[in-house]
C-alpha atoms as a PDB file:
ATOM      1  CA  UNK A   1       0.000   0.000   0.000  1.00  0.00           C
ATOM      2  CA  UNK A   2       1.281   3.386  -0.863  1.00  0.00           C
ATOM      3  CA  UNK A   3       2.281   5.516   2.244  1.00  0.00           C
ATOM      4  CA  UNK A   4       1.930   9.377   2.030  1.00  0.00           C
ATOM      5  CA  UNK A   5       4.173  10.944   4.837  1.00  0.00           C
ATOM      6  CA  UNK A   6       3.427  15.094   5.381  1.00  0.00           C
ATOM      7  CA  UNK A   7       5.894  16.690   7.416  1.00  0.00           C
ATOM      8  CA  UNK A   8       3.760  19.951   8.821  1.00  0.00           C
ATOM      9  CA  UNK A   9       6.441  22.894   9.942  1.00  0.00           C
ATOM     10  CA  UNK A  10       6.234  23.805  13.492  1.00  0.00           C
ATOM     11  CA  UNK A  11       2.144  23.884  14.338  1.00  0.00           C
ATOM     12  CA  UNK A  12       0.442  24.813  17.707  1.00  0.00           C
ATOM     13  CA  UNK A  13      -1.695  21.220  17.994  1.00  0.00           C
ATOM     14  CA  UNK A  14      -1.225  18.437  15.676  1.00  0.00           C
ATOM     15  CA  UNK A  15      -3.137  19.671  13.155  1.00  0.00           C
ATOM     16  CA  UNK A  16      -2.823  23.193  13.512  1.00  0.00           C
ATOM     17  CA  UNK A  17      -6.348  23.431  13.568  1.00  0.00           C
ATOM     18  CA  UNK A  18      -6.527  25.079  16.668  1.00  0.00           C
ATOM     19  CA  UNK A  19      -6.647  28.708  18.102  1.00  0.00           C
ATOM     20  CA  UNK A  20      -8.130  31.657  17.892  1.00  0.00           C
ATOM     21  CA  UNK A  21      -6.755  32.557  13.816  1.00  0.00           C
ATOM     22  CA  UNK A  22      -6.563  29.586  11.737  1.00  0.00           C
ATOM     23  CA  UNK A  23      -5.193  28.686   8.343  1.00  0.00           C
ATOM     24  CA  UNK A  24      -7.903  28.000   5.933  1.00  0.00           C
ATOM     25  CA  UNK A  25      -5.752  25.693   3.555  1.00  0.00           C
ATOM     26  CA  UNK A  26      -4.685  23.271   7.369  1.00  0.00           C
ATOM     27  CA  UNK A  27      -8.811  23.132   8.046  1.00  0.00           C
ATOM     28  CA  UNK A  28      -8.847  22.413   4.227  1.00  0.00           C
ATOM     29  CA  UNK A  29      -5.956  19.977   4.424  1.00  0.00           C
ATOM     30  CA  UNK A  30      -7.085  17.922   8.108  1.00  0.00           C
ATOM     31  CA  UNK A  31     -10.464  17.683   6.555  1.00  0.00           C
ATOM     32  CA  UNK A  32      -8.813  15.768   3.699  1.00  0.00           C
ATOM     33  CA  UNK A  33      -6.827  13.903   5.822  1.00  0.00           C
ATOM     34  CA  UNK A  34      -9.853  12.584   7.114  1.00  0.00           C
ATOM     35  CA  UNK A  35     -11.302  11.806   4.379  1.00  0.00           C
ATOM     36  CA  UNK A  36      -8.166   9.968   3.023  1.00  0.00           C
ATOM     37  CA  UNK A  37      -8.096   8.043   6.067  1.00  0.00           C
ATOM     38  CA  UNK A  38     -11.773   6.735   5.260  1.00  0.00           C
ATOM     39  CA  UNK A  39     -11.528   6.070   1.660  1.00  0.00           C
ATOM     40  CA  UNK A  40      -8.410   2.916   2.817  1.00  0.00           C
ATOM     41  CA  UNK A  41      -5.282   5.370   2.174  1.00  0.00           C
ATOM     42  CA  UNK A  42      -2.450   4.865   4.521  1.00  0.00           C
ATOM     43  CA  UNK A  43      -1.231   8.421   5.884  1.00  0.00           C
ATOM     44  CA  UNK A  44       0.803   9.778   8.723  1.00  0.00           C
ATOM     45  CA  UNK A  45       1.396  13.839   9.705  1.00  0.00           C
ATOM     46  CA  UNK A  46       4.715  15.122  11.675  1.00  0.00           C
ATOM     47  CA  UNK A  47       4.514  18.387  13.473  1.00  0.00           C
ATOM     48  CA  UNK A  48       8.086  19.871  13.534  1.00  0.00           C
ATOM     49  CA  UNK A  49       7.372  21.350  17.168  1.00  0.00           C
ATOM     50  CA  UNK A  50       5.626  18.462  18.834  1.00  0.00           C
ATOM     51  CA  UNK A  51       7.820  15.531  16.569  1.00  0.00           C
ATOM     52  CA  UNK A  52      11.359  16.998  15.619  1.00  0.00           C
ATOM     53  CA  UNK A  53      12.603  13.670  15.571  1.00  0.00           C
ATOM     54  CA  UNK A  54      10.790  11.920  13.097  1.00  0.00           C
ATOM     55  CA  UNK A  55      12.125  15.146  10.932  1.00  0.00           C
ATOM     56  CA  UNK A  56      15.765  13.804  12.400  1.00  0.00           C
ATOM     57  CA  UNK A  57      15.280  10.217  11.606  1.00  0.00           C
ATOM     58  CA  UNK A  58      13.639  10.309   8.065  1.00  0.00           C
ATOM     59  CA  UNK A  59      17.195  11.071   5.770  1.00  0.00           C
ATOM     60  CA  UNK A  60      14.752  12.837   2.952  1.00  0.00           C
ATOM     61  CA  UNK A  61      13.210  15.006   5.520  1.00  0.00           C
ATOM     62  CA  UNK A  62      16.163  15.835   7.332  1.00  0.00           C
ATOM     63  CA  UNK A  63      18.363  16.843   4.150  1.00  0.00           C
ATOM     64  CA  UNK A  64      15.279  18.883   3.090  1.00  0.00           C
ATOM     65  CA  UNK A  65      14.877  21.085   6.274  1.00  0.00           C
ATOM     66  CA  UNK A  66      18.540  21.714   6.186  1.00  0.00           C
ATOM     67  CA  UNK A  67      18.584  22.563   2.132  1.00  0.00           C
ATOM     68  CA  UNK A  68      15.415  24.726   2.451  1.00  0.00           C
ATOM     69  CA  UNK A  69      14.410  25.508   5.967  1.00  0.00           C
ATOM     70  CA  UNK A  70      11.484  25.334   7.992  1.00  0.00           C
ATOM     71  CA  UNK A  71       9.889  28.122   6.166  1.00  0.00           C
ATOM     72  CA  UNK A  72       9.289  25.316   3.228  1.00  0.00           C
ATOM     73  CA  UNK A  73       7.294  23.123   4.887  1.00  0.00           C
ATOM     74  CA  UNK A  74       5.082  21.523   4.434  1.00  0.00           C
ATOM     75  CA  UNK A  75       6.498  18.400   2.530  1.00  0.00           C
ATOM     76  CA  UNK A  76       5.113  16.014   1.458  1.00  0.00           C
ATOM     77  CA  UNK A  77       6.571  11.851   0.853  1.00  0.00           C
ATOM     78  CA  UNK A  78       5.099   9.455  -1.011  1.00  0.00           C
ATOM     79  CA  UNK A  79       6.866   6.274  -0.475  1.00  0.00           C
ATOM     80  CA  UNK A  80       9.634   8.057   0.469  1.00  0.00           C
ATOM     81  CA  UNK A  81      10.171  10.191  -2.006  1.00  0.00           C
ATOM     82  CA  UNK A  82       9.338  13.868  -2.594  1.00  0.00           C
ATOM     83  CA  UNK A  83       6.007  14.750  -4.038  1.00  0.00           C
ATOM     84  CA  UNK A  84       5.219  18.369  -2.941  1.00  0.00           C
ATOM     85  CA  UNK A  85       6.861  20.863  -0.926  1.00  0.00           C
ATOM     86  CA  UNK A  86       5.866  24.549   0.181  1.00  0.00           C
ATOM     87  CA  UNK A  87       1.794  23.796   0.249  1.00  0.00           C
ATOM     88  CA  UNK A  88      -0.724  20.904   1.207  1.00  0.00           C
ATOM     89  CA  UNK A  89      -1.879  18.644  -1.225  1.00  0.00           C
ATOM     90  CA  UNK A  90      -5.261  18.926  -2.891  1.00  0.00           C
ATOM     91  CA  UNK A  91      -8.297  16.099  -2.336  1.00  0.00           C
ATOM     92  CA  UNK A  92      -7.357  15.048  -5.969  1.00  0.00           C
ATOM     93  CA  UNK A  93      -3.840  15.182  -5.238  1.00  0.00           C
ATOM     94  CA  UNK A  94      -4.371  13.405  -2.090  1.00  0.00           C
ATOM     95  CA  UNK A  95      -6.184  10.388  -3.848  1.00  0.00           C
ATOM     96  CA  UNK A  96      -3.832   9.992  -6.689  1.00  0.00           C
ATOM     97  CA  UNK A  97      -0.575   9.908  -4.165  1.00  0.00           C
ATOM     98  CA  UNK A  98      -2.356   7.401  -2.083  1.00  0.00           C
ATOM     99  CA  UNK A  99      -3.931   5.598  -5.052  1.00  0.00           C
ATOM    100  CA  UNK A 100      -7.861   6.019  -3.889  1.00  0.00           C
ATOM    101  CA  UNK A 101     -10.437   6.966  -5.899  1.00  0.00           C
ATOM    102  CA  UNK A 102     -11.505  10.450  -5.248  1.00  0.00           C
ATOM    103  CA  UNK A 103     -15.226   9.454  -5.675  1.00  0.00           C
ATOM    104  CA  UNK A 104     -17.446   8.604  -2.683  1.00  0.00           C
ATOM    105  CA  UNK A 105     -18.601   5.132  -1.917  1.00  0.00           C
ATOM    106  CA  UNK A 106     -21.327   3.832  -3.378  1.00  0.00           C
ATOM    107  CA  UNK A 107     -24.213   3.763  -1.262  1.00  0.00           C
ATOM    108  CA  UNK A 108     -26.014   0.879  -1.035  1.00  0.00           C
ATOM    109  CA  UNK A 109     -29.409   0.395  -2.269  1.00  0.00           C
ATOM    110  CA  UNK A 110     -33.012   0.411   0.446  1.00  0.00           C
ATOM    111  CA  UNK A 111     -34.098  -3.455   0.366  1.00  0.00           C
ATOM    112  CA  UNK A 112     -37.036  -3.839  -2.056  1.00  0.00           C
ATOM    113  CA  UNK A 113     -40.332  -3.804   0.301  1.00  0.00           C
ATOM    114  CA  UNK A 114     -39.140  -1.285   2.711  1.00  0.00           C
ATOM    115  CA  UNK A 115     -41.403   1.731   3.232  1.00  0.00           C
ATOM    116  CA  UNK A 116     -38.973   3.777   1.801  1.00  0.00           C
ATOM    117  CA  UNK A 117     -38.948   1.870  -1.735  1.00  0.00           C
ATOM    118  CA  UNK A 118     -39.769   2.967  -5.039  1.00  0.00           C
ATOM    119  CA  UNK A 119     -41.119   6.206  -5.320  1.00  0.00           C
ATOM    120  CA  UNK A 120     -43.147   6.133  -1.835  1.00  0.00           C
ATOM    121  CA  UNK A 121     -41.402   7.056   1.876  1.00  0.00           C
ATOM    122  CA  UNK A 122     -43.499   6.819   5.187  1.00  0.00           C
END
């Protein structure tokens, strides 16, 4: 399964979705998260302030944040390897770095005799 790391810079909660002023694009982004989580994808966030050393101990994020700073973040890994940096991903991007369909489930169809059926509801 394809594993989409996101290294967050240095956030006040773990998804900097917290406070009295917040970021439109992390509400955006956590939301997405969410909804990656649900649709099977397999992904993990690292705050730089509350998780410096999982920015220590992965070699690709570490070289980044010495090559461009903390004022690049966030990145973002897809196996391992560099897919964005500087922004969060979109939904779409999201799904196509995990390798989920962007569409929602199918829901499943009211049994045949319920009161709901056909073109009556109770």
């Amino acid at each position: 399964m394809t594993k989409v790391q996101v290294f967050d810079p240095a956030l006040c909660c773990s998804t900097g979705v917290c406070g009295t002023e917040v970021d439109q694009a992390l509400v955006d982004f956590s939301a997405d998260a969410d909804w990656l989580k649900r649709a099977g994808g397999q992904i993990e966030r690292f705050n730089l302030a509350q998780q410096p050393m999982a920015f220590v101990e992965n070699a690709v994020a570490k070289a980044f944040l010495e090559r461009s700073g903390a004022e690049a973040l966030p990145l973002i890994l897809v196996d391992g390897e560099i897919a964005l940096a500087g922004r969060y991903p979109t939904r779409k991007e999201l799904a196509k770095f995990a390798g989920v369909s962007e569409q929602p489930a199918e829901v499943a169809p009211t049994a045949t005799g319920s009161c709901c059926s056909g073109k009556k509801c109770c």
